[in-house]
N, C-alpha and C. Protein backbone atom coordinates (compact mmCIF):
# COMPACT_ATOMS: atom_id res chain seq x y z
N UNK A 1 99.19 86.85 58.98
CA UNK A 1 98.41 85.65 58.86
C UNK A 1 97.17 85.98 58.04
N UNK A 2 96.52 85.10 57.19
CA UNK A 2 95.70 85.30 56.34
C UNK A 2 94.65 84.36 57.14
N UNK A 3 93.33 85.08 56.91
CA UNK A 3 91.63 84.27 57.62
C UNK A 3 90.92 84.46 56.68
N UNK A 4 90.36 83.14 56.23
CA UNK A 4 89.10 83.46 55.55
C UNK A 4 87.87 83.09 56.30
N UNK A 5 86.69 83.97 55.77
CA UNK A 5 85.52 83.54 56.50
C UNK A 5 84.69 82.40 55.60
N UNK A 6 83.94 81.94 56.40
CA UNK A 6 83.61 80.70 55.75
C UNK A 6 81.89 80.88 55.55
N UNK A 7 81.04 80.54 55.13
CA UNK A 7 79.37 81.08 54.60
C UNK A 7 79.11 81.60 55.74
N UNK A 8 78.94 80.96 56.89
CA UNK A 8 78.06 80.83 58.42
C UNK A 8 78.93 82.00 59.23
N UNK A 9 80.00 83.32 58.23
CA UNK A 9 80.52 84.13 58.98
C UNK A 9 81.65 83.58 60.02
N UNK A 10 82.48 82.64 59.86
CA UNK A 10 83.04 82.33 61.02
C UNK A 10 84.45 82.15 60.66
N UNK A 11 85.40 82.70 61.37
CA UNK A 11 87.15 83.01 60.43
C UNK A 11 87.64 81.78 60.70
N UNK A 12 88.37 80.94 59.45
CA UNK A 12 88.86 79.82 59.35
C UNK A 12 90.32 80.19 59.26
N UNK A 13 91.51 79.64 60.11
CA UNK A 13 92.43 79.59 59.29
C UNK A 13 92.94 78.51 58.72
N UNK A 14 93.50 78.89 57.52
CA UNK A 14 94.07 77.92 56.87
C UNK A 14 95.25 77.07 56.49
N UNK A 15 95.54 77.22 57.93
CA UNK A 15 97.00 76.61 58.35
C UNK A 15 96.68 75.25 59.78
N UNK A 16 97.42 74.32 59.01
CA UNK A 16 97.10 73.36 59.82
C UNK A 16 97.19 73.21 61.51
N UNK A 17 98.59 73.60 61.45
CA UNK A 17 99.15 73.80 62.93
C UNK A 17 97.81 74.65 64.29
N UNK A 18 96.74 75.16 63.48
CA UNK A 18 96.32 76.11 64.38
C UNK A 18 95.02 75.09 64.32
N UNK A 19 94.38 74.19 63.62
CA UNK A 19 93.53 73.40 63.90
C UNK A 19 93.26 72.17 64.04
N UNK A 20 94.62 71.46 64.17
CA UNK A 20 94.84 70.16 64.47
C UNK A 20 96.12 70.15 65.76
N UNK A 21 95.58 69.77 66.87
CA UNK A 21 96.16 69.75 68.11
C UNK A 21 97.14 68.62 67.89
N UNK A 22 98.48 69.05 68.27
CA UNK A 22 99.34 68.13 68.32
C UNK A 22 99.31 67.55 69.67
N UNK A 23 99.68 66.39 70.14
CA UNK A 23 99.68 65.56 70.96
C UNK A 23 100.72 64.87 71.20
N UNK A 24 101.72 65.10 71.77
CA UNK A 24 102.50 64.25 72.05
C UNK A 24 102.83 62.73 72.65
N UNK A 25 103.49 61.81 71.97
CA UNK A 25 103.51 60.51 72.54
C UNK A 25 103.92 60.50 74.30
N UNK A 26 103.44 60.73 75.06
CA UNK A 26 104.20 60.23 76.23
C UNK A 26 104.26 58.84 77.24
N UNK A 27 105.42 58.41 77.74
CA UNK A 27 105.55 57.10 78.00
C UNK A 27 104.43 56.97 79.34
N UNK A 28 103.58 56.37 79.48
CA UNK A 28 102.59 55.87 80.68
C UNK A 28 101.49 56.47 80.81
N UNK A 29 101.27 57.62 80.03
CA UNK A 29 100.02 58.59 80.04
C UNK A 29 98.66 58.11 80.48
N UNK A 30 98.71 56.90 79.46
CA UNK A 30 97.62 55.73 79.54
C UNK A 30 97.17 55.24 80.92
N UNK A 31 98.39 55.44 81.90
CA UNK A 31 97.97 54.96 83.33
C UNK A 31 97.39 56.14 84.21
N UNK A 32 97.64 57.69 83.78
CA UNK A 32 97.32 58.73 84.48
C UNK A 32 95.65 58.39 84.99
N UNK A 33 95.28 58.91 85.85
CA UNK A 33 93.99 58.46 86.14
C UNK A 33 93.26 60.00 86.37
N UNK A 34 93.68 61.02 85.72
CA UNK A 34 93.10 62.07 85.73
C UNK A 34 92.64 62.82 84.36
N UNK A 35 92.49 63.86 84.22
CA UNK A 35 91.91 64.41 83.21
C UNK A 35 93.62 64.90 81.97
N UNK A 36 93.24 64.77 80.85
CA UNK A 36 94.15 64.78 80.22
C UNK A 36 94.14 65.40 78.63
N UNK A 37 93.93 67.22 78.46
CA UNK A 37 92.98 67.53 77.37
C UNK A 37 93.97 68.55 76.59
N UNK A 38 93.97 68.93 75.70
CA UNK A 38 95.08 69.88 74.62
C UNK A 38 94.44 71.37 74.82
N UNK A 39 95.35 72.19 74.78
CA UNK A 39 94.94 73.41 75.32
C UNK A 39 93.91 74.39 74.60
N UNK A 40 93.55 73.68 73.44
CA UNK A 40 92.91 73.90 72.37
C UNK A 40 91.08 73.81 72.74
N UNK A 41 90.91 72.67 73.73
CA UNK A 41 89.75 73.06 74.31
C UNK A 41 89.49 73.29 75.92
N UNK A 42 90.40 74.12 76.05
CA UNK A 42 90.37 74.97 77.41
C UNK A 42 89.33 76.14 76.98
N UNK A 43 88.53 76.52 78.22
CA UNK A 43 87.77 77.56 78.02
C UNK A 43 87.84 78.28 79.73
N UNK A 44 88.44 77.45 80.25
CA UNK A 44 88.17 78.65 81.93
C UNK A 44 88.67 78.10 82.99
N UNK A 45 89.00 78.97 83.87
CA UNK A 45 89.99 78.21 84.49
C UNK A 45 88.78 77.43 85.89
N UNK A 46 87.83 78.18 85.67
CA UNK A 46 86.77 77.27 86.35
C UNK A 46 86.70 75.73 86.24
N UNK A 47 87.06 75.16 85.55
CA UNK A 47 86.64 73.70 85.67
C UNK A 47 88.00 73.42 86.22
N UNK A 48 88.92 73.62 86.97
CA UNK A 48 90.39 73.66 87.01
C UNK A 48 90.26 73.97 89.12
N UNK A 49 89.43 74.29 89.75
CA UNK A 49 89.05 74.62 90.97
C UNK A 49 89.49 73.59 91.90
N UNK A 50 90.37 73.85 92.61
CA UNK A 50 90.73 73.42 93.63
C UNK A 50 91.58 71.94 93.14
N UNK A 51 91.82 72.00 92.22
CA UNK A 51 92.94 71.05 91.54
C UNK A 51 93.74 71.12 91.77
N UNK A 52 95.02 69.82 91.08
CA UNK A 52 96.26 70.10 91.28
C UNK A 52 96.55 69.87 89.79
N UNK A 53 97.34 70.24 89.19
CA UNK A 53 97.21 70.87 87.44
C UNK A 53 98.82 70.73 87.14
N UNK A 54 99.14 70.15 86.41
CA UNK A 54 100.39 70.44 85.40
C UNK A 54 99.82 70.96 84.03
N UNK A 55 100.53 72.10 83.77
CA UNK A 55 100.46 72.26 82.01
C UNK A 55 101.94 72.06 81.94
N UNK A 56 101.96 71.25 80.28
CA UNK A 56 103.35 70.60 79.33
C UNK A 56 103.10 71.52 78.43
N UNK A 57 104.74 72.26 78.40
CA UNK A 57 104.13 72.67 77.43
C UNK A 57 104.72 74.56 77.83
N UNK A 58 105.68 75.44 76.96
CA UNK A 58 105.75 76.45 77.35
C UNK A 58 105.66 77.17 76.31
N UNK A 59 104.95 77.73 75.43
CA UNK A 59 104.19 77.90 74.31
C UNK A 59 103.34 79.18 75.38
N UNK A 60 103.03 80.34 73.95
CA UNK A 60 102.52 81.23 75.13
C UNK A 60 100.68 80.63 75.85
N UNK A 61 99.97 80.00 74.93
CA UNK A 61 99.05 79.05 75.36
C UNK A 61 99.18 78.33 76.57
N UNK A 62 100.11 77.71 76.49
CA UNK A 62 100.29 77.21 78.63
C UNK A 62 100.69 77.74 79.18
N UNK A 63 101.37 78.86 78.83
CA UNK A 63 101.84 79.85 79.91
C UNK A 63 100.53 80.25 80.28
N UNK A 64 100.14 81.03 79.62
CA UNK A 64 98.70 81.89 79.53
C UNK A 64 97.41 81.24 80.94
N UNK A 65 97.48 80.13 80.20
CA UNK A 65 96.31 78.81 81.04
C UNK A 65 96.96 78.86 82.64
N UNK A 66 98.26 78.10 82.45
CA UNK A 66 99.02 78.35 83.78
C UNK A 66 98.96 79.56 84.69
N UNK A 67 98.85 80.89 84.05
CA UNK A 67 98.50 81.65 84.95
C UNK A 67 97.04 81.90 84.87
N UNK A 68 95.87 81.54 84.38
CA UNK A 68 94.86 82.07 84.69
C UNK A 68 94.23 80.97 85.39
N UNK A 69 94.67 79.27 85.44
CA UNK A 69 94.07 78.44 86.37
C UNK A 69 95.31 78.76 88.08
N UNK A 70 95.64 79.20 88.10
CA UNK A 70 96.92 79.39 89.38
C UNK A 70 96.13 80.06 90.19
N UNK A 71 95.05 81.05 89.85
CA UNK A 71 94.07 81.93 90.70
C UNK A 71 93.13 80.99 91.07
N UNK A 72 92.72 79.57 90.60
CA UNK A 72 91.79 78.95 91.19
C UNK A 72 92.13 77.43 91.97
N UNK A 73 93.19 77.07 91.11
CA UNK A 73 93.43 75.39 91.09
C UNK A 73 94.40 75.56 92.53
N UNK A 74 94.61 73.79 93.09
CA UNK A 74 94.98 74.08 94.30
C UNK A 74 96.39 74.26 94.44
N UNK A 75 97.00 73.73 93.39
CA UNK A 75 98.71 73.87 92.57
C UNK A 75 98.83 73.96 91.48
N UNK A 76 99.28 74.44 90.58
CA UNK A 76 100.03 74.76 89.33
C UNK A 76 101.54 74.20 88.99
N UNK A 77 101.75 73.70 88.46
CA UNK A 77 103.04 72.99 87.55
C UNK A 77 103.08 73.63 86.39
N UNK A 78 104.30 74.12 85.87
CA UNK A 78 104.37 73.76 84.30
C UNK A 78 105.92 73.02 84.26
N UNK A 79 105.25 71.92 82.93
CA UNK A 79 107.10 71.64 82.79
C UNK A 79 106.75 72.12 81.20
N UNK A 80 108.46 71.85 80.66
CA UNK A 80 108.41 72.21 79.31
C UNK A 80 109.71 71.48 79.38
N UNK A 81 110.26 71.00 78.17
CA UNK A 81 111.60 70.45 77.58
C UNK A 81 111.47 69.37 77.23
């Protein structure tokens, strides 16, 4: 993979896939009444505490999340397919 740095020192890549979060259409989402965010701005599994959590999604990124919120949240899900 190729990075360039950009003036302000900071590695850009220049492939789309890695900075535009895909999102999938899903049917009723709109009615979920909980939190609903792309794994892209995950930072800890702290805000994830005593939750109940699905990650979509089996990409090593939700795997990853899935096991590091599982040590805090009150259940863990993943689906994928």
């Amino acid at each position: 993979m190729i990075r360039k740095k950009d003036n302000n020192n900071n590695n850009n890549c220049p492939f789309r896939h890695y900075s535009v979060p895909y999102i999938p259409e899903i049917k009723g989402i709109e009615e979920f009444k909980g939190l609903v965010q792309h794994s892209k701005v995950y930072r800890s599994a702290e805000s994830y505490r005593n939750l109940r959590v699905v990650v979509l999604g089996a990409a090593a990124s939700g795997m990853d999340i899935a096991v590091e919120v599982s040590a805090v949240a009150e259940e863990v899900r993943s689906s994928y397919g």
